[in-house]
PDB file of N, CA and C in Angstrom:
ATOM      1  N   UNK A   1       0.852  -1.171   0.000  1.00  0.00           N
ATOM      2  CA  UNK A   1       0.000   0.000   0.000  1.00  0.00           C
ATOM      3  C   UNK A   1       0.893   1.228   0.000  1.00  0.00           C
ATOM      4  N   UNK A   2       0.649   2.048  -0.923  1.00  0.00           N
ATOM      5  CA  UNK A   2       1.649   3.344  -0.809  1.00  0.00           C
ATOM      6  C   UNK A   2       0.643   4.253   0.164  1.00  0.00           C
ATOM      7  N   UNK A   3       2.210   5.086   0.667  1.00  0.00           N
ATOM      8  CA  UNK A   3       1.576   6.051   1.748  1.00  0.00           C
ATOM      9  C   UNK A   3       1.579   7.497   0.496  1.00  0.00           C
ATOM     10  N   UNK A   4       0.415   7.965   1.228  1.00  0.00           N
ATOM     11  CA  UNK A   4       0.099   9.171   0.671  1.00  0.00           C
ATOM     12  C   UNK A   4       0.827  10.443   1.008  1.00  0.00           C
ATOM     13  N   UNK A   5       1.571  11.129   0.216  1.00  0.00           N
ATOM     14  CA  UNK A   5       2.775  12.172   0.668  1.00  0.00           C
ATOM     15  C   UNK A   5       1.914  13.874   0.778  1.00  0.00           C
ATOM     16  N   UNK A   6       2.219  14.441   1.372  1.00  0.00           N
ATOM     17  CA  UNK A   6       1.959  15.676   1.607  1.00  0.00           C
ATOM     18  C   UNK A   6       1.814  16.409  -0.014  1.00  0.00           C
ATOM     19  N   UNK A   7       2.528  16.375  -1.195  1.00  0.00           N
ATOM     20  CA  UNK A   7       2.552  17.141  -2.136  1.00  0.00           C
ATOM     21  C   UNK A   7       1.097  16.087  -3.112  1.00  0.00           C
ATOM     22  N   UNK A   8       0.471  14.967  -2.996  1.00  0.00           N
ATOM     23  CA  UNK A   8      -0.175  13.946  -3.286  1.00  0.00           C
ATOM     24  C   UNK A   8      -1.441  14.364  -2.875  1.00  0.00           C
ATOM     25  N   UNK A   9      -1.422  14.528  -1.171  1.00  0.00           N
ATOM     26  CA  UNK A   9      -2.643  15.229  -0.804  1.00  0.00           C
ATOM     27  C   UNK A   9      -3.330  16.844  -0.927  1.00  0.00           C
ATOM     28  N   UNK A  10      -2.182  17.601  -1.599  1.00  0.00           N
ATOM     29  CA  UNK A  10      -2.563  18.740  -2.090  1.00  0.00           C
ATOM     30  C   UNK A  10      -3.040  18.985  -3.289  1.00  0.00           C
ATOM     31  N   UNK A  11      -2.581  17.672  -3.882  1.00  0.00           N
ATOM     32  CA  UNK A  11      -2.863  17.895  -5.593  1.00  0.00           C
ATOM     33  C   UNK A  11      -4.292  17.316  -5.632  1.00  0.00           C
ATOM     34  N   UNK A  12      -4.460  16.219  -5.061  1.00  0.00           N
ATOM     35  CA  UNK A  12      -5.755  15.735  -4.509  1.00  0.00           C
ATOM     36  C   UNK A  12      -6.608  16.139  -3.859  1.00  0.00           C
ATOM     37  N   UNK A  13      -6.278  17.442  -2.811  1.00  0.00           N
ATOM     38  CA  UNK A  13      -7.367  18.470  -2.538  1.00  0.00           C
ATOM     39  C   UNK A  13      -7.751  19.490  -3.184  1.00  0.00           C
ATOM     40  N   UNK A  14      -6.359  20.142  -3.956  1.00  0.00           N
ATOM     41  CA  UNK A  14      -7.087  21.155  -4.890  1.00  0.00           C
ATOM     42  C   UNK A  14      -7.770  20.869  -6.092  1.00  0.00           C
ATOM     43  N   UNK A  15      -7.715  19.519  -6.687  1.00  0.00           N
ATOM     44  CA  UNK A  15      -8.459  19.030  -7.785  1.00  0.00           C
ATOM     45  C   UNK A  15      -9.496  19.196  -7.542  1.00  0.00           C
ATOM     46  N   UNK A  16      -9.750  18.456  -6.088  1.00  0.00           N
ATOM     47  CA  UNK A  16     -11.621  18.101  -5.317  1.00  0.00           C
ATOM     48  C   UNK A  16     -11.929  19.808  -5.410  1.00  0.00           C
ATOM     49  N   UNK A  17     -11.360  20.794  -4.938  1.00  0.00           N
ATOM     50  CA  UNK A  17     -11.639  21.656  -4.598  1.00  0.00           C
ATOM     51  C   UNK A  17     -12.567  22.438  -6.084  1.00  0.00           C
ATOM     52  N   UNK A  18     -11.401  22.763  -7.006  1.00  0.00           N
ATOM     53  CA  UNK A  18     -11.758  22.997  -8.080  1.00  0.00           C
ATOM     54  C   UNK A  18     -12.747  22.409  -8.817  1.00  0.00           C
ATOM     55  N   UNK A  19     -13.168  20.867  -9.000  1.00  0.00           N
ATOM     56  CA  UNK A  19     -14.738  20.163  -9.472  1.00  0.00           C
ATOM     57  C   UNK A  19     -15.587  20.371  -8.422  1.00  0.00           C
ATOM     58  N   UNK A  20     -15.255  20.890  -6.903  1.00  0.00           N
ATOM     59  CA  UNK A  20     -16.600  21.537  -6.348  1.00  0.00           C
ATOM     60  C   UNK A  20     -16.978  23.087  -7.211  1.00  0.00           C
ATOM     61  N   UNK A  21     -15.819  23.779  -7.163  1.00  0.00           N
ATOM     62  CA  UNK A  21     -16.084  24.882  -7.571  1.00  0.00           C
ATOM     63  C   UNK A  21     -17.099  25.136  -8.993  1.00  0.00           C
ATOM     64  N   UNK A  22     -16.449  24.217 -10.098  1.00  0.00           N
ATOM     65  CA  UNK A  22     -16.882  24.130 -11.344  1.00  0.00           C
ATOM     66  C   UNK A  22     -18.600  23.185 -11.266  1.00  0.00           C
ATOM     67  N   UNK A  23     -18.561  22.328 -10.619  1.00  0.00           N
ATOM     68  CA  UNK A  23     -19.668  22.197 -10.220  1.00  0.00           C
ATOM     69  C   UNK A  23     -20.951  22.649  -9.890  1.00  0.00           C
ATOM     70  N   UNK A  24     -20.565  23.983  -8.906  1.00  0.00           N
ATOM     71  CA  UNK A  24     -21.849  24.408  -7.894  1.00  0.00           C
ATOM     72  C   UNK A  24     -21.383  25.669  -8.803  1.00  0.00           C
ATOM     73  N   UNK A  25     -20.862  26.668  -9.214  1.00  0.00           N
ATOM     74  CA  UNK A  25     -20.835  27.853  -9.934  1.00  0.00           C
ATOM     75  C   UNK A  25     -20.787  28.091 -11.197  1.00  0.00           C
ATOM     76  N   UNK A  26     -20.050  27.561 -11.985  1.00  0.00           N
ATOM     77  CA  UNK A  26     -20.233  27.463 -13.137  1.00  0.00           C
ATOM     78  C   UNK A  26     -21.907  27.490 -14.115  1.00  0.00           C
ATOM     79  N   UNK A  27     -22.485  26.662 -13.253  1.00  0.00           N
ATOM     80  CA  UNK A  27     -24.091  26.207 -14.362  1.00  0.00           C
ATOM     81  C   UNK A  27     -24.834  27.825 -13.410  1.00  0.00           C
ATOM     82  N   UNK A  28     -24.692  28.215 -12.688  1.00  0.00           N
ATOM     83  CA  UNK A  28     -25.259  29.470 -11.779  1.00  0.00           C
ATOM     84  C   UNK A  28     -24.423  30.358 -13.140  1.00  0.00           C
ATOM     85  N   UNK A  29     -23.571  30.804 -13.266  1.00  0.00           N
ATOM     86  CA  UNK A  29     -23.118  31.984 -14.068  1.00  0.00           C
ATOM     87  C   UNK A  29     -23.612  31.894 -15.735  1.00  0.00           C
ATOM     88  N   UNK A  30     -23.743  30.293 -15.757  1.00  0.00           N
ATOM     89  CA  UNK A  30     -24.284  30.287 -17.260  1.00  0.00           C
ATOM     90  C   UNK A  30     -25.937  30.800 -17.301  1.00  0.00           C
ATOM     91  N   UNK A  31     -26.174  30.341 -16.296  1.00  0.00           N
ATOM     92  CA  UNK A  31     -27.753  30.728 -16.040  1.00  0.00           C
ATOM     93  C   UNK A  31     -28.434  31.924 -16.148  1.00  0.00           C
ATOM     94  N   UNK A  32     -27.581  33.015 -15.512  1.00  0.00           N
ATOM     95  CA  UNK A  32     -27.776  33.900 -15.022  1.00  0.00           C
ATOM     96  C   UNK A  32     -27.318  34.809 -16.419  1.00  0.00           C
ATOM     97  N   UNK A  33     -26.517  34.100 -17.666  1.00  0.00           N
ATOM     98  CA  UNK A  33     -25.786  34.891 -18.536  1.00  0.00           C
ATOM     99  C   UNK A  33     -27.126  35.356 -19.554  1.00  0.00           C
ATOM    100  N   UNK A  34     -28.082  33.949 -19.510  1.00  0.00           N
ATOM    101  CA  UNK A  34     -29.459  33.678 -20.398  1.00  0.00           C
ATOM    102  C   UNK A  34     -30.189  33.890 -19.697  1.00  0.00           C
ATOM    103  N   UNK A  35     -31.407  34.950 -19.390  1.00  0.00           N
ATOM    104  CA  UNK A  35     -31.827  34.859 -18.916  1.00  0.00           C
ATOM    105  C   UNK A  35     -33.614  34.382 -19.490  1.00  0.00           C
ATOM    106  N   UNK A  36     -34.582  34.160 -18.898  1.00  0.00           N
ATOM    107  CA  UNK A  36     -35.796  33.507 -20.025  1.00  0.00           C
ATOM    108  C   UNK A  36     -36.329  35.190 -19.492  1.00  0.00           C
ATOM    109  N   UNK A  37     -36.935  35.057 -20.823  1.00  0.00           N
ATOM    110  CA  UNK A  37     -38.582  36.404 -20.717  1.00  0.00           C
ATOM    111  C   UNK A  37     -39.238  35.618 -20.210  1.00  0.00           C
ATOM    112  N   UNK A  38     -39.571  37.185 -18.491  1.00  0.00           N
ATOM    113  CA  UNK A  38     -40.799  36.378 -17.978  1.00  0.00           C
ATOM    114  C   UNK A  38     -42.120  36.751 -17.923  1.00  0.00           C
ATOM    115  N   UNK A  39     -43.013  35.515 -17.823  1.00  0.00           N
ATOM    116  CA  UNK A  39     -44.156  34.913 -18.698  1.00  0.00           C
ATOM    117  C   UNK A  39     -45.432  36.021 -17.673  1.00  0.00           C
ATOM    118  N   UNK A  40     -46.294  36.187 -17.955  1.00  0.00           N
ATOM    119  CA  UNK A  40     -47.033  37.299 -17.265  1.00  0.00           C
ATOM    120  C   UNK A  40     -48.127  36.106 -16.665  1.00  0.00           C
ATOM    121  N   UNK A  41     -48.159  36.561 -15.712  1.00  0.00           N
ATOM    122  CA  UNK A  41     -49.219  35.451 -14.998  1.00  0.00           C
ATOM    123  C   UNK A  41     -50.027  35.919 -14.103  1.00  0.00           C
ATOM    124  N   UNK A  42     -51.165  35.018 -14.238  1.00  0.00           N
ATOM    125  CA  UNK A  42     -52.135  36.007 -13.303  1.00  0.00           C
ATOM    126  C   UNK A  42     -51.638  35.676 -11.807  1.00  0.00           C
ATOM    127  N   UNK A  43     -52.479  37.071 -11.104  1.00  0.00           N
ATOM    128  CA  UNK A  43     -52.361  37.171  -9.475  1.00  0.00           C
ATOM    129  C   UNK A  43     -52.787  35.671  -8.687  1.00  0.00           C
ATOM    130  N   UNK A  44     -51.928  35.376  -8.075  1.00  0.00           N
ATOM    131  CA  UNK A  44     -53.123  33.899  -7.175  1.00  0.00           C
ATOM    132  C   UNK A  44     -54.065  34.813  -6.295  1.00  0.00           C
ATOM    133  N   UNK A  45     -54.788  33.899  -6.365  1.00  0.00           N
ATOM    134  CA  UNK A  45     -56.439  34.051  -5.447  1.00  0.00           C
ATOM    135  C   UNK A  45     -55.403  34.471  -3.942  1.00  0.00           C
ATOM    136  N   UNK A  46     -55.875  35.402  -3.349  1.00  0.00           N
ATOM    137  CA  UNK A  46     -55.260  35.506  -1.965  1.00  0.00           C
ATOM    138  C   UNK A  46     -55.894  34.420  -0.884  1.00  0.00           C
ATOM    139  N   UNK A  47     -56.884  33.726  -0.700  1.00  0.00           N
ATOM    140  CA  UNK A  47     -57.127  32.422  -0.625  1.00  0.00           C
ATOM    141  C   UNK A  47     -58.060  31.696  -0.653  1.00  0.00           C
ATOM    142  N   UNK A  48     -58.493  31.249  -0.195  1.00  0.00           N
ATOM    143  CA  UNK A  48     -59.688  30.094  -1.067  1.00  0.00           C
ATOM    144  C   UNK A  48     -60.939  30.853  -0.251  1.00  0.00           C
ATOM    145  N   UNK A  49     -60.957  31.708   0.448  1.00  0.00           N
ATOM    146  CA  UNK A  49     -62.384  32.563   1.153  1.00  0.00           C
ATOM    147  C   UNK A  49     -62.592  33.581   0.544  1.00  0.00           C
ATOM    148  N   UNK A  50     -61.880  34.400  -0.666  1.00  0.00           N
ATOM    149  CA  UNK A  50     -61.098  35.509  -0.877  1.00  0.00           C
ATOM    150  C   UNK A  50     -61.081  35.913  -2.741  1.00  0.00           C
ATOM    151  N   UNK A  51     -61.553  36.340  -2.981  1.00  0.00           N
ATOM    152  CA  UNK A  51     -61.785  36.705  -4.825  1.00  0.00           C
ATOM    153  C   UNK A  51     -61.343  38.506  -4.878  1.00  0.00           C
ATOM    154  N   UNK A  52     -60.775  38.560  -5.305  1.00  0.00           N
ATOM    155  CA  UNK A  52     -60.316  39.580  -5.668  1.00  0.00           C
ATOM    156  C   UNK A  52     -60.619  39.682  -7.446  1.00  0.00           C
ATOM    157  N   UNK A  53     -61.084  40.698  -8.111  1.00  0.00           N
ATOM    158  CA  UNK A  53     -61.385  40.448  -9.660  1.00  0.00           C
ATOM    159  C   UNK A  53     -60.627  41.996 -10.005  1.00  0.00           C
ATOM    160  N   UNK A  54     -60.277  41.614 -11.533  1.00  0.00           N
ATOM    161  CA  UNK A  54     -59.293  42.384 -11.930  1.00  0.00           C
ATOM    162  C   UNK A  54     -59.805  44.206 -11.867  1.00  0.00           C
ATOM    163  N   UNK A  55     -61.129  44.548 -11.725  1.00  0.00           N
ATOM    164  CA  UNK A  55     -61.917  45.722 -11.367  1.00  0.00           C
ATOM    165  C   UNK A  55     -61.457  46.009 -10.497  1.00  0.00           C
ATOM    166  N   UNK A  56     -61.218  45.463  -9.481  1.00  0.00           N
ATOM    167  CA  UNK A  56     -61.340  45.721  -7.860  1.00  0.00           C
ATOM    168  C   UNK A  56     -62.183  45.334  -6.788  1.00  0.00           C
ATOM    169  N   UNK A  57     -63.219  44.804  -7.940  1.00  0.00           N
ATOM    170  CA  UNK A  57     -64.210  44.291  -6.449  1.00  0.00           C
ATOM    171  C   UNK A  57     -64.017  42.814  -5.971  1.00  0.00           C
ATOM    172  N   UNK A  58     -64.117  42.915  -5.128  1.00  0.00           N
ATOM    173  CA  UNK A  58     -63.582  41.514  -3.683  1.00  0.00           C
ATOM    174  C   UNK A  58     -64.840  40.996  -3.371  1.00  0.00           C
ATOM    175  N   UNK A  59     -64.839  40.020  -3.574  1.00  0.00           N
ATOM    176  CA  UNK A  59     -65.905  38.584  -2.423  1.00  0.00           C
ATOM    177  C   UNK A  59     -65.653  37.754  -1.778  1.00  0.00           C
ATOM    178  N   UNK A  60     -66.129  37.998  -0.643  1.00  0.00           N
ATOM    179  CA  UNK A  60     -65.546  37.025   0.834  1.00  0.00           C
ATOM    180  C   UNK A  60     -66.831  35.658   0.511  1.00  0.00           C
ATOM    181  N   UNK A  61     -66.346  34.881   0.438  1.00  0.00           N
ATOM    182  CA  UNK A  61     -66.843  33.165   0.217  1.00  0.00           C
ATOM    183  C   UNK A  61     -67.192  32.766   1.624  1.00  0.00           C
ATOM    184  N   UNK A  62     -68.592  32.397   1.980  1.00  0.00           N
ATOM    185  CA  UNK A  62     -68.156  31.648   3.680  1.00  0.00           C
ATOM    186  C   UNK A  62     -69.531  30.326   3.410  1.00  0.00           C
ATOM    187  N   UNK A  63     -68.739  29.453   3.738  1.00  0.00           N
ATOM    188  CA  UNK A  63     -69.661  28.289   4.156  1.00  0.00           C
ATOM    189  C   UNK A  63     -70.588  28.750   5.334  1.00  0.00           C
ATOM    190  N   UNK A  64     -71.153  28.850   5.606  1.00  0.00           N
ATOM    191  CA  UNK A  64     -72.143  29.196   7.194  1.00  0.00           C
ATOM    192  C   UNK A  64     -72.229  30.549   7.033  1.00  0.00           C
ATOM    193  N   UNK A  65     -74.249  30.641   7.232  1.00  0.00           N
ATOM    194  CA  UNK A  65     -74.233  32.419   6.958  1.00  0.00           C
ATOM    195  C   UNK A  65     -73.824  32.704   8.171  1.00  0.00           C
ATOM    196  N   UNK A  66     -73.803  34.277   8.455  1.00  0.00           N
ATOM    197  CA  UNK A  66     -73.604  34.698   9.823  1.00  0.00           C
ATOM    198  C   UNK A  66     -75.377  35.209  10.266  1.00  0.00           C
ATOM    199  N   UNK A  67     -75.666  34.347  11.654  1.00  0.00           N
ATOM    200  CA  UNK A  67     -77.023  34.866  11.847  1.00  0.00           C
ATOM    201  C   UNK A  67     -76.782  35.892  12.849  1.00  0.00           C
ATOM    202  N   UNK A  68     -75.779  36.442  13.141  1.00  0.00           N
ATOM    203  CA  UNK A  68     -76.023  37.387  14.543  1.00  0.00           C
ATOM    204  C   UNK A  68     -75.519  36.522  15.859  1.00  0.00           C
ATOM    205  N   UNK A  69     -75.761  37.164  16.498  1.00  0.00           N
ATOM    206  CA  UNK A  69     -75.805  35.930  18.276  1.00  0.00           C
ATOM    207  C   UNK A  69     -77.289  36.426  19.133  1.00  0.00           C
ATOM    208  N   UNK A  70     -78.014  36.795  18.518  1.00  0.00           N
ATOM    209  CA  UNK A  70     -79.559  36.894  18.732  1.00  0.00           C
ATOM    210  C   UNK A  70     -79.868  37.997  19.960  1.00  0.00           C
ATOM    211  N   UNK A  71     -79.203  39.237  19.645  1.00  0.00           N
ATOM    212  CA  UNK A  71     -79.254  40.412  20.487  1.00  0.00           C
ATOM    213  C   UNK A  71     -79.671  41.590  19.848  1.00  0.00           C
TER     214      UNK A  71
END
């Protein structure tokens, strides 16, 4: 079994080092070089009780009317 020498384990860490680098940054800078046109999309519903319409007028949705508390 050969022993691993100090100038062996540097060449062997900066290799690793460098295919992390090229790895995790590289496809980020290409990405970022192209960027896509972005696509126009409608507003989400603010939530499922909740309608908002492109006018402005809002409707609150409720399962159960409200009867009061009988006062």
């Amino acid at each position: 079994m050969n022993a691993l020498g100090r100038r062996d384990l540097l060449r062997a860490s900066v290799l690793s080092g460098a295919g992390l680098f090229i790895a995790f940054h590289v496809p980020r800078k290409v990405a970022r070089a192209a960027p896509e046109p972005a696509a126009k999309k409608a507003p989400p519903d603010p939530n499922a009780f909740v309608r908002v319409a492109p006018d402005g007028s809002t409707t609150i949705l409720l399962a159960h009317s409200e009867m009061g508390q009988g006062i």
